[in-house]
Every structure is written in C-alpha cells, then in structure tokens.
Protein backbone atom coordinates (compact mmCIF):
# COMPACT_ATOMS: atom_id res chain seq x y z
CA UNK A 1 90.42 104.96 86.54
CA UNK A 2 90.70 107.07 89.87
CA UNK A 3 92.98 105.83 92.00
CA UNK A 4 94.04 107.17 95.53
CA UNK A 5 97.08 106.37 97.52
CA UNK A 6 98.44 107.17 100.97
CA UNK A 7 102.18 107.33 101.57
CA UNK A 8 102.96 110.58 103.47
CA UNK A 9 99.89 112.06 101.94
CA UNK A 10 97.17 111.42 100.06
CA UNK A 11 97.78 110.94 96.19
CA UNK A 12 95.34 111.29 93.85
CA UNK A 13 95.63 110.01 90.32
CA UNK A 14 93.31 110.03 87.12
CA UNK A 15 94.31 107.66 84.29
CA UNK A 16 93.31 106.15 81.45
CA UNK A 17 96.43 103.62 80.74
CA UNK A 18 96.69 101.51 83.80
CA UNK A 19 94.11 99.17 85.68
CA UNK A 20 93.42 98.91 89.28
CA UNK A 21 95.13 94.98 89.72
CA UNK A 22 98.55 96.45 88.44
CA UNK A 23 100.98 96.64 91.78
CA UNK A 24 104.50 97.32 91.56
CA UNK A 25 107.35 97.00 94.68
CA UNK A 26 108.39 100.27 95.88
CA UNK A 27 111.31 100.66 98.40
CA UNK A 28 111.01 102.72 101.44
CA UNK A 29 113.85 103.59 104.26
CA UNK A 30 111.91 103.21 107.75
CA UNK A 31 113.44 102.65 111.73
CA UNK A 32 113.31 99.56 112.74
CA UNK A 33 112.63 98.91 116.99
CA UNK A 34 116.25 99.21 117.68
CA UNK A 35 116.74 102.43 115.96
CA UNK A 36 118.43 101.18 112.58
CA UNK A 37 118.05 102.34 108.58
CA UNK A 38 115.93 99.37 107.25
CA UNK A 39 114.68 99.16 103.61
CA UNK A 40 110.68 97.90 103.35
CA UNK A 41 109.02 96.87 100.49
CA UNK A 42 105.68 98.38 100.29
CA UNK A 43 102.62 97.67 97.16
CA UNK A 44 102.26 100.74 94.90
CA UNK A 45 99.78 101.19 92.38
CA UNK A 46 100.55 100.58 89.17
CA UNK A 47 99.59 104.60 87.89
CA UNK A 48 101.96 105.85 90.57
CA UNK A 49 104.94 104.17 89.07
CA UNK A 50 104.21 105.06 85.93
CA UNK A 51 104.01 109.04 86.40
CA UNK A 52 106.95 108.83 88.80
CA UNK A 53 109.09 107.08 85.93
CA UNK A 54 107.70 109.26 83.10
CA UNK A 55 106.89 112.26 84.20
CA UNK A 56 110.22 113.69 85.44
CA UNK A 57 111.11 116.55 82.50
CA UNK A 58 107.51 117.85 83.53
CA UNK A 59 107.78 118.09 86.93
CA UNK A 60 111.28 119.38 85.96
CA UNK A 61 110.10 121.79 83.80
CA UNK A 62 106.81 122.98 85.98
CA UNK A 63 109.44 123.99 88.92
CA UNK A 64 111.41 125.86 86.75
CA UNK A 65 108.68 127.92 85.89
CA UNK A 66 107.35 128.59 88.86
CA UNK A 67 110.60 130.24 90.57
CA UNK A 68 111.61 131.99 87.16
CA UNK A 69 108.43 133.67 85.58
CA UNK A 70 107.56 137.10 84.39
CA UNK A 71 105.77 138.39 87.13
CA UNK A 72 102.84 140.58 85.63
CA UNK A 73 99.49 140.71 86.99
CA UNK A 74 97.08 141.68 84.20
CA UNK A 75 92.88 142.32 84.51
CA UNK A 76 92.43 140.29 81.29
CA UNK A 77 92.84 136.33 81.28
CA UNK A 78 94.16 136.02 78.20
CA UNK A 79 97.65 138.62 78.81
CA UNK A 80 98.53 136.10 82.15
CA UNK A 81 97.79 133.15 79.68
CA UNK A 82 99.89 134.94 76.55
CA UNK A 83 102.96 135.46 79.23
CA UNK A 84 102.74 131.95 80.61
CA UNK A 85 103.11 130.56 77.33
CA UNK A 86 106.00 133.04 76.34
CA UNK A 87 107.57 131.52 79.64
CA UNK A 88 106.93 127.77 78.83
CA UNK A 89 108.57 128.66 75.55
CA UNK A 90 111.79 129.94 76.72
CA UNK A 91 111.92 126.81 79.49
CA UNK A 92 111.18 124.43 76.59
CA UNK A 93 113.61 125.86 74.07
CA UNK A 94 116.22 126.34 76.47
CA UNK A 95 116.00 122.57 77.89
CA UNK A 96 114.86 120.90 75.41
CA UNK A 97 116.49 120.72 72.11
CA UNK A 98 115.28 118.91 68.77
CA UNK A 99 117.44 115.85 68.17
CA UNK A 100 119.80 116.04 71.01
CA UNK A 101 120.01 113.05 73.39
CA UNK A 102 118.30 113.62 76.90
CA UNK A 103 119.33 112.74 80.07
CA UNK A 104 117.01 113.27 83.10
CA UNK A 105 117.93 112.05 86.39
C-alpha cells in the first residue's frame, strides 16, 4: 500500500502491514480566530501512526549517525559502505544493549 499524507508536508509511506480504511485521531495545537492555543483533532492514516509509534530508536539512531560519522570519502563503494557499517556498529553497541530494559521517549 502507498499512502500519501499532507500535514506540513507531504508524507510518503510504503507498507505492507496496514490498509487504506485504518484512521487514527491525531492531536494538533492550531490558533483559533481570537488568537488562542486550541487542540484539533485531525484523521491520520493508519501507516503514519504506526511508524511514528515504532520507529523512534531508528530515527534515534539514524540522527546519531549522521552528526557523528567517520568522515572519509573513498573512490570505491564498498570502503564508504565498510565505514558506515563500522559506524552503525559502534551506535548500536553503544545504545543498545542485549537484555537490558529500553526506554525511548
């Protein structure tokens, strides 16, 4: 399923889990005429709520790596892919360790 979704910008999401008909209530802050904080309910697609409640460590994980990489720019493909992986392997065993409890916020 391909499903594409404007909030602030388009959103583009490939799935195989979820159908189309799933819609889920997501809160949004908005003005209201007189200038207050209102909350609005809004209908989200049922594949957006899903990555935004299970996809957290990897986002989490993905901006880690990209401010704290090794830096190297190599001619071959497969020396920028061997370093990447070296980096996703420090990241992983640094945040996440076997058996302990995790908390992500």
């Amino acid at each position: 399923m391909a499903v594409q979704w404007l909030e602030n910008k388009v959103v583009l999401v490939l799935t195989t889990i979820n159908n189309a008909n799933v819609k889920t209530q997501a809160t949004r802050k908005c003005k209201n005429a007189q200038g207050r904080q209102i909350s609005k309910d809004i209908p989200q697609p049922g594949a957006i709520s899903n990555y935004n409640s299970y996809m957290n460590a990897v986002d989490w994980s993905d901006q880690i790596l990209a401010t704290h990489n090794v830096l190297t720019k190599c001619v071959r493909w497969w020396k920028t892919l061997f370093f990447h992986l070296i980096d996703m392997t420090i990241v992983n065993s640094f945040f996440f360790i076997p058996g302990a409890p995790q908390k992500f916020s």
